[in-house]
Protein backbone atom coordinates (compact mmCIF):
# COMPACT_ATOMS: atom_id res chain seq x y z
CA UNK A 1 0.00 0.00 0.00
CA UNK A 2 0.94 2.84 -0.86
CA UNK A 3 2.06 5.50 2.30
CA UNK A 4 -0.03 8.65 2.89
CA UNK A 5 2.27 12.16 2.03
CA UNK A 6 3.25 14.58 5.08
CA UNK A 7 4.64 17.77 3.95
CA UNK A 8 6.25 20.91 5.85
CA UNK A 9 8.67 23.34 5.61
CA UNK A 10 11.21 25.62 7.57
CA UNK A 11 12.08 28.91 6.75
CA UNK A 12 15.79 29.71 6.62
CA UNK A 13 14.96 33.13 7.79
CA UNK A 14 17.11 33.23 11.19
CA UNK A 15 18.24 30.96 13.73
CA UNK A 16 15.38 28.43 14.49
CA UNK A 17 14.48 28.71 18.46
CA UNK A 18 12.76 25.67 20.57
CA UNK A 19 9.45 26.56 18.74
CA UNK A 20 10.65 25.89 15.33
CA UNK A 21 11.73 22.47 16.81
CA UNK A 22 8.46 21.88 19.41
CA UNK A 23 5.85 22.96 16.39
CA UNK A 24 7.48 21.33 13.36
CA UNK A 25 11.40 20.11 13.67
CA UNK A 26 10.65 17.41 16.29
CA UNK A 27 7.53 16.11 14.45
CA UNK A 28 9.20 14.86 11.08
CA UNK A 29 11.21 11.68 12.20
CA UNK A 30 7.44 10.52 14.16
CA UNK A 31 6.01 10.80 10.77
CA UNK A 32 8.27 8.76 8.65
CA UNK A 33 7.27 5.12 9.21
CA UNK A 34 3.52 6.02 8.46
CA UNK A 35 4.08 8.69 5.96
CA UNK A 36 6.61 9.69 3.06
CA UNK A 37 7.29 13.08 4.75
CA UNK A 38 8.81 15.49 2.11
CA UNK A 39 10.44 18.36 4.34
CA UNK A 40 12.18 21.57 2.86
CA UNK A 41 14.16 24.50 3.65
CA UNK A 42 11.56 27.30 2.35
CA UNK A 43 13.73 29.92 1.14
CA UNK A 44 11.44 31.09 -1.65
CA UNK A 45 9.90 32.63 1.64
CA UNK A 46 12.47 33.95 3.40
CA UNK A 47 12.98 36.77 0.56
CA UNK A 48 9.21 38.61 1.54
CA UNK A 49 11.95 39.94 4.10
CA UNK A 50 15.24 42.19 3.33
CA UNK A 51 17.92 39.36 3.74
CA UNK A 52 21.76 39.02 3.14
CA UNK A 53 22.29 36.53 0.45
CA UNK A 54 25.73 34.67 1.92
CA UNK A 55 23.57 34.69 5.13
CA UNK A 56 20.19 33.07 3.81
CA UNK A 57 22.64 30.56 1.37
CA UNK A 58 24.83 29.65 5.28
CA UNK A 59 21.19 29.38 7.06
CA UNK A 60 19.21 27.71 4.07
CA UNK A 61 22.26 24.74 4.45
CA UNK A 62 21.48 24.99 8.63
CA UNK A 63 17.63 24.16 8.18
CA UNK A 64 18.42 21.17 5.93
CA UNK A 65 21.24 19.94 8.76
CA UNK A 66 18.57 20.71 11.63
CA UNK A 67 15.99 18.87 9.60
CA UNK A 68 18.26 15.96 9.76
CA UNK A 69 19.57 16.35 12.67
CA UNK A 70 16.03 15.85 14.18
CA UNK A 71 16.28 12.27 13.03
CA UNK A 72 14.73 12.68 9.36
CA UNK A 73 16.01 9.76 7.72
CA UNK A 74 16.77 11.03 3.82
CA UNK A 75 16.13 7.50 2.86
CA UNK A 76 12.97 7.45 3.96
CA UNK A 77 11.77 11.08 3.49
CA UNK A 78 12.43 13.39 0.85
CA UNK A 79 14.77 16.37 2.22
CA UNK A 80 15.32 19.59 -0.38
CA UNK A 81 15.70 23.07 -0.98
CA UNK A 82 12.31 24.91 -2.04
CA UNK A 83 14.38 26.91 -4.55
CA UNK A 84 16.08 24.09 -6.13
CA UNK A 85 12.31 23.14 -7.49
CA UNK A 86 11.06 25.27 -9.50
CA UNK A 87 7.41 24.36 -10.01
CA UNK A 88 6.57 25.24 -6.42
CA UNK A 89 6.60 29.15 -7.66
CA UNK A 90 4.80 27.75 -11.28
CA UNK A 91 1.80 26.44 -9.48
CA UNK A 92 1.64 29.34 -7.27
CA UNK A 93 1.24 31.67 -10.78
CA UNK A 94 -1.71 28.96 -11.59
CA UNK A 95 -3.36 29.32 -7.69
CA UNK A 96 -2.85 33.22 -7.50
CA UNK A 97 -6.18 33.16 -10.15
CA UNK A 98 -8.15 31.50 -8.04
CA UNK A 99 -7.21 32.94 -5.09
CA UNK A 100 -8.89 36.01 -3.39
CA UNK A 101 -6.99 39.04 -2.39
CA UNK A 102 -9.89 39.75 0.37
CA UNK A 103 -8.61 36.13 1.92
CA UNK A 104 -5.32 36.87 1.56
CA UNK A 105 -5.30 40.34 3.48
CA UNK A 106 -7.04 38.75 6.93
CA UNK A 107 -3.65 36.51 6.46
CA UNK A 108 -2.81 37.26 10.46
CA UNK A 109 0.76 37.08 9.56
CA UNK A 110 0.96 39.23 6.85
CA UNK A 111 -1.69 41.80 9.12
CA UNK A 112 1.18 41.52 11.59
CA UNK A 113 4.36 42.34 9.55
CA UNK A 114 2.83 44.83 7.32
CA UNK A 115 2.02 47.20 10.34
CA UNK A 116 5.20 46.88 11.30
CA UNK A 117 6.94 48.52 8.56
CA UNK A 118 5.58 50.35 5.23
CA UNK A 119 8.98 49.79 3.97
CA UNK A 120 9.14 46.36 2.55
CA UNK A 121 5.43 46.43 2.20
CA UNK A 122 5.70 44.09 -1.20
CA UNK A 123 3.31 41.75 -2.89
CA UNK A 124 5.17 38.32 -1.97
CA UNK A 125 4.74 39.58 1.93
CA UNK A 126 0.88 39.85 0.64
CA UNK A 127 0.92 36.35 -1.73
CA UNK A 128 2.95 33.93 0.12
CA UNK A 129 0.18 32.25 1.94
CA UNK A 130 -0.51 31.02 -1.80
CA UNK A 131 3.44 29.82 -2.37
CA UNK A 132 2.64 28.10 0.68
CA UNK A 133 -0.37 26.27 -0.70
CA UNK A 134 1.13 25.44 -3.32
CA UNK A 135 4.04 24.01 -1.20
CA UNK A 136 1.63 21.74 -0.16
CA UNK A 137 -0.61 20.70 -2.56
CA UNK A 138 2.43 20.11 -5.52
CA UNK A 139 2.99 16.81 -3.57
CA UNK A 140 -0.86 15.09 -2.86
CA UNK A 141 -0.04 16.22 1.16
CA UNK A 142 -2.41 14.86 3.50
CA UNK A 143 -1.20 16.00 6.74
CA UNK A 144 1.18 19.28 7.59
CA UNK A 145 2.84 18.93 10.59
CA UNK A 146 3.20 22.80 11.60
CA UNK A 147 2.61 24.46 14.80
CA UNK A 148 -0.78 26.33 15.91
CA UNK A 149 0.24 29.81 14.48
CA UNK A 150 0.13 27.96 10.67
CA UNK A 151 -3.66 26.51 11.18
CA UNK A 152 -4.77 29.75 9.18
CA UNK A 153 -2.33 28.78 6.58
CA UNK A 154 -3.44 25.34 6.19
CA UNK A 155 -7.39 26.54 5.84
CA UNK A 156 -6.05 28.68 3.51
CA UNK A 157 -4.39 25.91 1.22
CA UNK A 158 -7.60 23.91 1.45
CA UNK A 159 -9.67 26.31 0.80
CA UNK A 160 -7.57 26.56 -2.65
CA UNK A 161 -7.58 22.66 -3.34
CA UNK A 162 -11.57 22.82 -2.76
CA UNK A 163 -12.01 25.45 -5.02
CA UNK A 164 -9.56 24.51 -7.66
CA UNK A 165 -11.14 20.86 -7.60
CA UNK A 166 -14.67 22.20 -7.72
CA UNK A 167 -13.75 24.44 -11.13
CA UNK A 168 -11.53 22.33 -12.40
CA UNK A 169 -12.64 18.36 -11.45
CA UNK A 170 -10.53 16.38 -8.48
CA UNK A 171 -7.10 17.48 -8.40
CA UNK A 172 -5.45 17.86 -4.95
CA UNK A 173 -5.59 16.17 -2.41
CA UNK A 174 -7.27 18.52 0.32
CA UNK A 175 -4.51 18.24 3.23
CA UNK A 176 -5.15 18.58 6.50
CA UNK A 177 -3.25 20.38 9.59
CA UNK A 178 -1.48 17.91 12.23
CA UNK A 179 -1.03 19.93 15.28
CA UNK A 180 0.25 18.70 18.30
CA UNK A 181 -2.44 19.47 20.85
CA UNK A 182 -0.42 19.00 23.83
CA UNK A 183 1.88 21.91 22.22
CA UNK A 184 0.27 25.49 22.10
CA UNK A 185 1.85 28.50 21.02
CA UNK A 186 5.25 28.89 22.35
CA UNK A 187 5.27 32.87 23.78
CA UNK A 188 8.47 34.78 24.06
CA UNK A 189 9.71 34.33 27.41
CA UNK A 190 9.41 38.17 28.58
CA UNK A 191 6.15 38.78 26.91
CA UNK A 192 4.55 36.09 27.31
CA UNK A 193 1.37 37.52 25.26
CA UNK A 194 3.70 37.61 21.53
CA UNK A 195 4.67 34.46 20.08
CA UNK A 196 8.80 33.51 20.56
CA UNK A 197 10.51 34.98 17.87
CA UNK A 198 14.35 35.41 16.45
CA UNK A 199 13.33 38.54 15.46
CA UNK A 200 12.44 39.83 18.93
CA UNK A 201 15.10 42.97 19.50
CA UNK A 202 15.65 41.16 23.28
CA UNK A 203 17.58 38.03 23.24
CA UNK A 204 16.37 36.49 26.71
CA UNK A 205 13.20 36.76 24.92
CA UNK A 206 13.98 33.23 23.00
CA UNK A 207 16.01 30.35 22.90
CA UNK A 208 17.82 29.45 20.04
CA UNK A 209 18.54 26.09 19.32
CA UNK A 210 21.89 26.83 18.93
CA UNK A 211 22.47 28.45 22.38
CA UNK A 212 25.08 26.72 24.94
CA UNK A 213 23.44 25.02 27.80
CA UNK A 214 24.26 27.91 29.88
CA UNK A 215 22.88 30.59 27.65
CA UNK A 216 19.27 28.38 27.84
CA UNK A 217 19.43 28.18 31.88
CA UNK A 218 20.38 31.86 32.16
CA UNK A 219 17.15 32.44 29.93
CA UNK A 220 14.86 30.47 31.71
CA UNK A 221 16.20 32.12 34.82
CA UNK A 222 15.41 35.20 33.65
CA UNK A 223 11.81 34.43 31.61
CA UNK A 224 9.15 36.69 33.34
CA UNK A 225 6.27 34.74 35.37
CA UNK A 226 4.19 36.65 38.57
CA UNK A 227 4.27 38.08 41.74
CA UNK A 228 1.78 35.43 43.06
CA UNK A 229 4.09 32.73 44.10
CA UNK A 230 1.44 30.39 43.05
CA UNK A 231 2.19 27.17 41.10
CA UNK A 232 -1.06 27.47 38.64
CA UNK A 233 -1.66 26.67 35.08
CA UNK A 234 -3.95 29.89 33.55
CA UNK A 235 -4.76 32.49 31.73
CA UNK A 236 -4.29 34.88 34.44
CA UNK A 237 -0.92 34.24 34.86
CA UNK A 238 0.68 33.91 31.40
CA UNK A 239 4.34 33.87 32.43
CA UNK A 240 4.40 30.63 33.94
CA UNK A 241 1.54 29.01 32.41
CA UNK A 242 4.33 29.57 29.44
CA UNK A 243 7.16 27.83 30.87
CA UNK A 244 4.64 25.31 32.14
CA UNK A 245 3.87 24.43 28.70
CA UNK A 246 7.36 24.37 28.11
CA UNK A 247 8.13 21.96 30.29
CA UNK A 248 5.10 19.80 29.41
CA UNK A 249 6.40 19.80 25.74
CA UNK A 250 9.73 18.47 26.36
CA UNK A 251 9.10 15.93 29.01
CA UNK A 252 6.24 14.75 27.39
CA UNK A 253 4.08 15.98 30.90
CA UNK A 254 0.34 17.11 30.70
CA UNK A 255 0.22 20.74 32.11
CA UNK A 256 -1.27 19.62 35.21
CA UNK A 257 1.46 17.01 35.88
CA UNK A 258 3.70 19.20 36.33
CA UNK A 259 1.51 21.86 38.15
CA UNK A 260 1.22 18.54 40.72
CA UNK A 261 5.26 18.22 40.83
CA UNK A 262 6.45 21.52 41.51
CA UNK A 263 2.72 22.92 43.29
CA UNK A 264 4.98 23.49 46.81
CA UNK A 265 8.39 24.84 44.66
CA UNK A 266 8.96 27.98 44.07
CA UNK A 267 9.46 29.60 40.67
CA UNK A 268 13.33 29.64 40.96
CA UNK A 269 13.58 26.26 41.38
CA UNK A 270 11.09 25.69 38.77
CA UNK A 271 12.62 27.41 35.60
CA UNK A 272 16.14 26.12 37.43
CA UNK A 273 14.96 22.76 36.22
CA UNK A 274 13.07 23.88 33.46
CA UNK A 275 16.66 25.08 31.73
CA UNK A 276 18.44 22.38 32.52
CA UNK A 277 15.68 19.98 30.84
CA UNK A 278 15.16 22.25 27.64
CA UNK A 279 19.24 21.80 27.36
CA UNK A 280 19.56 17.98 28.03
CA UNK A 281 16.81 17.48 25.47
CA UNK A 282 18.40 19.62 22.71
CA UNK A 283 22.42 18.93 23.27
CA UNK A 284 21.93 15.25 21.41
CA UNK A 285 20.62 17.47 18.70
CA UNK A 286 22.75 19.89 18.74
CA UNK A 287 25.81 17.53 18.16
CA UNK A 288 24.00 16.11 15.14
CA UNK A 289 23.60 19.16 13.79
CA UNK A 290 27.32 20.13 14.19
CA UNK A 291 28.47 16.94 12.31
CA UNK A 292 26.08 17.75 9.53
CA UNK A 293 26.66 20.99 9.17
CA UNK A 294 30.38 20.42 8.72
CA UNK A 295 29.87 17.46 5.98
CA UNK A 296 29.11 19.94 3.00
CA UNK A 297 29.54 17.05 0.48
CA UNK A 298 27.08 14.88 2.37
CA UNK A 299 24.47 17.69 2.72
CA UNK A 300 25.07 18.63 -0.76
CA UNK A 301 24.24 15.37 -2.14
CA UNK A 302 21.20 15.31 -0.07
CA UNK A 303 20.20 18.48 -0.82
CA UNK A 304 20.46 17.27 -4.70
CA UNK A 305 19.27 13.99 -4.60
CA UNK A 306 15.91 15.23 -2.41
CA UNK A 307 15.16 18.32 -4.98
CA UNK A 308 15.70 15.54 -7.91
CA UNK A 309 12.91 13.47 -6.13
CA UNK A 310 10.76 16.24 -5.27
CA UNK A 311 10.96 17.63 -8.68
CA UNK A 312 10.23 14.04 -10.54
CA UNK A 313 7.03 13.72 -7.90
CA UNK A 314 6.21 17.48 -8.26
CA UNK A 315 5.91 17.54 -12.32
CA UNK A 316 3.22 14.87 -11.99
CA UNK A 317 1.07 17.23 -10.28
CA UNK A 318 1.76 20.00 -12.36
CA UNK A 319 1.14 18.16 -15.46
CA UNK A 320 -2.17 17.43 -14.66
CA UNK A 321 -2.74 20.75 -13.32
CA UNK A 322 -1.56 22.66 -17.10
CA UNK A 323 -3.68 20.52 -18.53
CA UNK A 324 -6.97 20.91 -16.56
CA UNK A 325 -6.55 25.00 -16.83
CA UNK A 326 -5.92 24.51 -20.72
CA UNK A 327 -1.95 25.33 -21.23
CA UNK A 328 -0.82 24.07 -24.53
CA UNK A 329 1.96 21.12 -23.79
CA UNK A 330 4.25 19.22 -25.69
């Protein structure tokens, strides 16, 4: 029997923090004995942002490393460079007609950036969300593996695949979002109420996965919580229901588990042990990553041998798609 397709991406955009690895990074290598997983470095995305181009070739190299380094096995998923196929941005020319710009600007993400600066205010900041459709749907995807802050993506790219198959006859396969419930949104750790982000101009504000072990306990240390001194799991006090969540996601604890082990601790002690678990989980990768990273012929050859797969599996779907729109081929 044939296996069902997983598909996701990871954009080379900065350093990935503990989020990139909780929402998406740590997923992959679970997929891969049920799915073919096909898992890229999306650097067709990165550019909606100003970025160096010796810095986003260096970091587009580090996603594919980290994506192995997870424990993606390149034998039994496909691993590439978005760039390096080409028909991602040809079926996004085909999905841009039958995609609405009213949709596209209630995009949260792109509501987000583009009152943040007027400056790069350009139309792939305003189109992506249909690159990243078409991401998807090239390759027959039935489940994403993302984080919560994608789920309006993924809507979006079935919203596309419905109304592409309903003009057009079936088509795509309509995919659908795999979220890890036990992992919510993973908040910066001095704001709790903004998502963690590289970009963040405060650097105790994330964790990079790159970060020493005693960069990560100095952050925890220093992540915001309450003056309450109570060991609770709410709304009401964001700051540590945020490391709470933390430490549910990397030792695999429900939220009220751990609420029940540290209920009589205080908070030191808490994100104390909280570092020092983030930084025992991640060192293993870490190491992996290092090894990878310094192989350039291996990651190379992966890097060509997954965009030769992805293209050969790609141009089937495009194929059919030219020909339901009506593009002359030969």
């Amino acid at each position: 029997m044939t296996k069902k397709v997983a598909f996701s991406a990871v954009q080379p955009s900065g350093e990935l923090t503990i989020g990139n690895y909780l929402g998406a990074l740590r997923q992959f290598p679970l997929l891969q004995e049920e799915y073919h997983g096909y898992y890229a470095a999306a650097n067709l995305h990165s550019i909606t942002v100003p970025q160096k181009p010796a810095e986003l070739r260096k970091r587009t190299k580090e996603v594919i490393a980290w994506i192995l380094a997870s424990g993606v096995d390149p034998e039994k998923s496909t691993v590439f460079v978005q760039s390096q196929v080409p028909l991602h941005a040809e079926l996004t020319w085909v999905l841009n007609s039958i995609t609405y710009m009213g949709q596209l600007s209630r995009m949260t993400q792109f509501k987000d950036k583009s009152q943040k600066s007027d400056e790069n205010l350009n139309a792939a900041l305003f189109t992506y969300p249909v690159l990243m459709a078409a991401d998807i749907l090239l390759y027959q995807t039935d489940v994403v593996p993302v984080g919560e802050d994608q789920r309006q993506h993924i809507e979006l790219a079935r919203d596309v695949a419905i109304r592409f198959n309903n003009k057009y006859s079936e088509t795509f396969v309509v995919p659908e979002g795999k979220i890890d419930k036990g992992i919510g949104k993973i908040m910066s750790l001095k704001n709790p109420d903004i998502k963690m982000s590289k970009s963040d101009p405060d650097v105790n504000a994330f964790i990079l996965l790159l970060d020493d072990r005693d960069t990560i306990i100095r952050k925890v240390k220093r992540a915001v919580t309450d003056s309450l001194g109570e060991f609770n799991y709410t709304d009401e006090q964001p700051g540590l229901k945020n490391l709470i969540q933390l430490y549910s996601s990397f030792d695999e604890m429900k939220p009220e588990e751990v609420v029940a082990k540290y209920k009589d601790a205080q908070y030191s002690v808490f994100k104390e042990e909280l570092g020092e678990l983030i930084a025992d989980k991640i060192a293993p990768i870490q190491e992996r990553f290092q090894e990878i990273v310094a192989d350039t012929e291996y990651l190379d050859k992966i890097c060509k041998q997954g965009a030769e797969k992805a293209y050969y599996d790609a141009r089937k779907t495009l194929t059919k798609v030219y020909r339901k729109v009506g593009f002359y081929q030969v």
